[in-house]
N, C-alpha and C. Protein backbone atom coordinates (compact mmCIF):
# COMPACT_ATOMS: atom_id res chain seq x y z
N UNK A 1 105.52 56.24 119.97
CA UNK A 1 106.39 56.67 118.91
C UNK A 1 105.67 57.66 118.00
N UNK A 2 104.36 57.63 117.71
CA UNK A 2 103.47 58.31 116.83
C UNK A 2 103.44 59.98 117.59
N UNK A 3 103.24 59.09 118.84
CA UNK A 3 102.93 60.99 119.40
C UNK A 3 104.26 61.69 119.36
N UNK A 4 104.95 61.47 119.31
CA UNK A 4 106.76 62.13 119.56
C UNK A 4 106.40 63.02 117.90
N UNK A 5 106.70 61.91 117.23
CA UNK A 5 106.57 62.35 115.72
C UNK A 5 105.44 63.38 115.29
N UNK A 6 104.71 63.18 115.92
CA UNK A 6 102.98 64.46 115.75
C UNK A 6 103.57 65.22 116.18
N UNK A 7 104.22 65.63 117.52
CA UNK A 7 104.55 66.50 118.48
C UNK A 7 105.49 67.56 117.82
N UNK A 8 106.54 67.36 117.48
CA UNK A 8 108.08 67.39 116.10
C UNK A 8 107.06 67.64 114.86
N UNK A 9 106.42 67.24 114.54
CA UNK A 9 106.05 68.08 113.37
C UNK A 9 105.20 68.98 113.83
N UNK A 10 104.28 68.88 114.82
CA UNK A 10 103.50 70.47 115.12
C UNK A 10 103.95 71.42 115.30
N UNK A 11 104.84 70.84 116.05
CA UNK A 11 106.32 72.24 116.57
C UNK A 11 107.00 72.82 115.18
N UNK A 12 107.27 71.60 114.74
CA UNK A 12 108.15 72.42 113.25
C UNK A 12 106.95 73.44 112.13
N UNK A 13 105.76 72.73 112.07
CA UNK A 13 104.86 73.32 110.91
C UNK A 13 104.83 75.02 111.82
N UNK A 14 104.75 74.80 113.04
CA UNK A 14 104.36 76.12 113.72
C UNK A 14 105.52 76.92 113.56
N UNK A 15 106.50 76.32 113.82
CA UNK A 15 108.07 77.48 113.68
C UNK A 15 108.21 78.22 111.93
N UNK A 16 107.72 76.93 111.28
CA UNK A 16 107.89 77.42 110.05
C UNK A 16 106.74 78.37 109.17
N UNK A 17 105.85 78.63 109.92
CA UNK A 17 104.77 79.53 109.79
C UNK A 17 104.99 80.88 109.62
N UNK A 18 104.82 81.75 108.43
CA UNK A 18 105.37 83.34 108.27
C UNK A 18 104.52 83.82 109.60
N UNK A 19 105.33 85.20 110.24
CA UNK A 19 103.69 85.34 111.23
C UNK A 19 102.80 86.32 110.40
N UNK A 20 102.57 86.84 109.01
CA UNK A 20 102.00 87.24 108.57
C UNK A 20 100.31 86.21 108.52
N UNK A 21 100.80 84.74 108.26
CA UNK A 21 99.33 84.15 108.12
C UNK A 21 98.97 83.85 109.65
N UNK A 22 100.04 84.08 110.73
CA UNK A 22 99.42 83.89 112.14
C UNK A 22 98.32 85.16 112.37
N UNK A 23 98.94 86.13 111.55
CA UNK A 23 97.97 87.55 111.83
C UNK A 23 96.52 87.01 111.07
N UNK A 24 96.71 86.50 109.60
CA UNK A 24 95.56 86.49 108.81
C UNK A 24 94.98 85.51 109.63
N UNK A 25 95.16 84.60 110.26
CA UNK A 25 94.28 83.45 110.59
C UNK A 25 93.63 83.85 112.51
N UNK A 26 94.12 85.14 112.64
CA UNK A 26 93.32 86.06 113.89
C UNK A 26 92.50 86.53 113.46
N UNK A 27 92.74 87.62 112.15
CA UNK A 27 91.30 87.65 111.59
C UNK A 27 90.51 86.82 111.30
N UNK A 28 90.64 86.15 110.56
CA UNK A 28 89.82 84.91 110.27
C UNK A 28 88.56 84.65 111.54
N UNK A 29 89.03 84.34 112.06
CA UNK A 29 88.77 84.03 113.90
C UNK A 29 87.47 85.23 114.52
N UNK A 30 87.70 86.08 114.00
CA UNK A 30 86.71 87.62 114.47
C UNK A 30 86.01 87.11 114.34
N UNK A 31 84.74 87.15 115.28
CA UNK A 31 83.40 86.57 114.82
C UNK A 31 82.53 88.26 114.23
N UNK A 32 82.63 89.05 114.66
CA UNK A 32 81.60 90.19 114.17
C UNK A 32 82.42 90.42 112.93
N UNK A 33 81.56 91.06 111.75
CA UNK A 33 81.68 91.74 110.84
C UNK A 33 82.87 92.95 110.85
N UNK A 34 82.50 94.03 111.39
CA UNK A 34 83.34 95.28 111.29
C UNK A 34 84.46 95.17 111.58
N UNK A 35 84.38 94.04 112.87
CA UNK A 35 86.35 94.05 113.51
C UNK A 35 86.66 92.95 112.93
N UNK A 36 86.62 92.12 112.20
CA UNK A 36 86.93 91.77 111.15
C UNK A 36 87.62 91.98 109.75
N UNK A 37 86.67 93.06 109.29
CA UNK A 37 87.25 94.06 108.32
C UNK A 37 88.19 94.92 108.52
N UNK A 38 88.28 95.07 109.62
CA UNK A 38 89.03 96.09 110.14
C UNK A 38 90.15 95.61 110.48
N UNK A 39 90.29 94.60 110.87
CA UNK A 39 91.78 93.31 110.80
C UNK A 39 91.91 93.47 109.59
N UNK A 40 91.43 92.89 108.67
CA UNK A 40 92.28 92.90 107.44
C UNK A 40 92.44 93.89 106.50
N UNK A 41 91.75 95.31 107.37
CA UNK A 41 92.09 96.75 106.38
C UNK A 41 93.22 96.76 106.44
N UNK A 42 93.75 96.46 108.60
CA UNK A 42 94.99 96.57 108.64
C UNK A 42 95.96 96.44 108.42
N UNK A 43 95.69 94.42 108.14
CA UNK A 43 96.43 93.82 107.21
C UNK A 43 97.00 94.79 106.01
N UNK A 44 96.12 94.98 104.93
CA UNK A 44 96.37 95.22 104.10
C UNK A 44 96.90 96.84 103.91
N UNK A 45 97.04 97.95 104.76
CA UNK A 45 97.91 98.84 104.78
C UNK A 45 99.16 98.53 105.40
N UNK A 46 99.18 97.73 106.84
CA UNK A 46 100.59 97.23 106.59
C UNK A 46 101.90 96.51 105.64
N UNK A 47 100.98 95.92 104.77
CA UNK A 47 101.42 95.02 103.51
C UNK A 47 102.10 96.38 102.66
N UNK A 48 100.86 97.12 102.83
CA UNK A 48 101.38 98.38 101.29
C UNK A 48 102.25 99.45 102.13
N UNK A 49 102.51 99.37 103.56
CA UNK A 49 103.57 100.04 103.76
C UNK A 49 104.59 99.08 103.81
N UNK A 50 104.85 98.09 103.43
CA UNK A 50 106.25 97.17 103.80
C UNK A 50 106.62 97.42 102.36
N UNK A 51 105.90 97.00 100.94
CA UNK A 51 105.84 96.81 99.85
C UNK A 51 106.51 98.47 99.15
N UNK A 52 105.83 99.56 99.94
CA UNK A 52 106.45 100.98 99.16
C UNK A 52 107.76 101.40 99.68
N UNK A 53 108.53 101.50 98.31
CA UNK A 53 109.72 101.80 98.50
C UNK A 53 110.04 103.34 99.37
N UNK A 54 110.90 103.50 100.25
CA UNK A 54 110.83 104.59 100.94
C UNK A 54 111.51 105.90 99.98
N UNK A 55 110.83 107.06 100.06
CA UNK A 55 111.71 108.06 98.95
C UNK A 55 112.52 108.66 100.04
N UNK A 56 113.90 109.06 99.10
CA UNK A 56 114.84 109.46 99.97
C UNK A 56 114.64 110.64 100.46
N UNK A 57 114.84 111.75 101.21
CA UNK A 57 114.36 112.93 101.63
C UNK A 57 115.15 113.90 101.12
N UNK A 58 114.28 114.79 100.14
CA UNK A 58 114.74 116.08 99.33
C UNK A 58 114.53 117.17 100.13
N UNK A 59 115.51 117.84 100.86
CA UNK A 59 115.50 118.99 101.42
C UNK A 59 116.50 120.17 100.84
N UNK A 60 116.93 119.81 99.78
CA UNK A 60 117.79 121.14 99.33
C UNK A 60 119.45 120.76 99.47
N UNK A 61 119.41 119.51 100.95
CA UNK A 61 121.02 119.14 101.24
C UNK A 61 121.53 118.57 99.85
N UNK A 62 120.69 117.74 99.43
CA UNK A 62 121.49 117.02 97.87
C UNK A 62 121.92 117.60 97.32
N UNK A 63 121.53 118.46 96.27
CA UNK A 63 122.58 119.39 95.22
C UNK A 63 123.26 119.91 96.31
N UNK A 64 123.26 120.20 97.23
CA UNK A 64 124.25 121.04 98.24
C UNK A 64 125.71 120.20 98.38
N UNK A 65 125.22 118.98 98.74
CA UNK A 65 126.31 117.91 98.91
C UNK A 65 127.24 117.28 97.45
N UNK A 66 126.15 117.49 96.50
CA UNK A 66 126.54 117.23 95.13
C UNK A 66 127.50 118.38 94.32
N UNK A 67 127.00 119.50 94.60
CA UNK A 67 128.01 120.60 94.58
C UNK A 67 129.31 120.66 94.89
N UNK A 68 129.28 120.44 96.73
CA UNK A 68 130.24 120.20 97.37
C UNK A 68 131.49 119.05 96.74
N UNK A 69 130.76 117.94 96.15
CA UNK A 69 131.73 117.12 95.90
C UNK A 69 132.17 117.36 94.75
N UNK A 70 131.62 117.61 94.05
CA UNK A 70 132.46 118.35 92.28
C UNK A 70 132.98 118.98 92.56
N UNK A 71 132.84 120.02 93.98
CA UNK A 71 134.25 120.89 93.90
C UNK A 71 135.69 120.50 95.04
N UNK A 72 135.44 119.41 95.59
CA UNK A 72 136.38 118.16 95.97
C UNK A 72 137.17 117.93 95.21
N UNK A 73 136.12 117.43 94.16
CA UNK A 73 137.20 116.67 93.16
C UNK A 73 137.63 117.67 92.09
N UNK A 74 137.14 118.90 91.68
CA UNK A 74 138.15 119.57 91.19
C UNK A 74 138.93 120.26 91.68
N UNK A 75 139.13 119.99 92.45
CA UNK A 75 140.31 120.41 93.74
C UNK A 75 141.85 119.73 93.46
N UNK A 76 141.08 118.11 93.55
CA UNK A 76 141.84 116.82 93.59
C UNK A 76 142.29 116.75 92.13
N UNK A 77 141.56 117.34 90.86
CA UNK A 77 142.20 116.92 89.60
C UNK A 77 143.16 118.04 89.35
N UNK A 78 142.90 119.09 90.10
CA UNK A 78 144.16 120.34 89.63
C UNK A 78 145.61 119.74 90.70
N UNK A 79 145.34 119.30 91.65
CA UNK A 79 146.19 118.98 92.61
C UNK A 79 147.09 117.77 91.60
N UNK A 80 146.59 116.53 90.72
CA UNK A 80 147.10 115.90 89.94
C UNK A 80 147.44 116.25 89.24
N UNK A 81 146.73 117.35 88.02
CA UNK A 81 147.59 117.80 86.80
C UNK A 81 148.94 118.73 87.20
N UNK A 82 148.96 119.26 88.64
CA UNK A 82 150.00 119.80 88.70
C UNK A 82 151.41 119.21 88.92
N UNK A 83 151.04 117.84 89.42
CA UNK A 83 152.56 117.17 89.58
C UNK A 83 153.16 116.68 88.29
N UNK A 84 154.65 116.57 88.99
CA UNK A 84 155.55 116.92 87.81
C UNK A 84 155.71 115.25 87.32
N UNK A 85 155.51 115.38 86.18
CA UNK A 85 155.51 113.68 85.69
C UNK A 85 156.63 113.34 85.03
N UNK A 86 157.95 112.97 85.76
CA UNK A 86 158.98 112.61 84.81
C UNK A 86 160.07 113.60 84.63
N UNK A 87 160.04 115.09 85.33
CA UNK A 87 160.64 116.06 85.24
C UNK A 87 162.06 115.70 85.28
């Protein structure tokens, strides 16, 4: 009965494991120095690319598209002031 229950919780502690500390605990594990460090440089630029927000890409299309739509919609507000309200 004990081993079932060990078994069910090893399985569960393992499922419930981020795999971020499965990565940290590979480093851990490196026995040399450099590839070691070098695991967790990696670590730690992958972290700061998950963490930086992505900037949206400025190529000139924005005000282009922003333009475009102000003159949509003043399209759409002359198209309204012209109907007849109640005539």
């Amino acid at each position: 009965m004990d081993s079932k229950f060990m078994k069910f919780a090893l399985i569960a502690l393992a499922l419930s494991a981020p795999p971020a500390a499965a990565v940290e605990q590979n480093c851990r594990f490196i026995q040399t120095k450099p590839e070691r460090e070098a695991c967790y440089k990696r670590q730690e630029d992958e972290l700061a690319t998950k963490r930086k927000p992505v900037a949206p890409a400025n190529d000139g299309q924005t005000f282009e598209t922003l333009r475009q739509m102000r003159q949509d919609d003043d399209a759409v507000y002359r198209s309204i002031n012209n109907i007849c309200r109640g005539c």
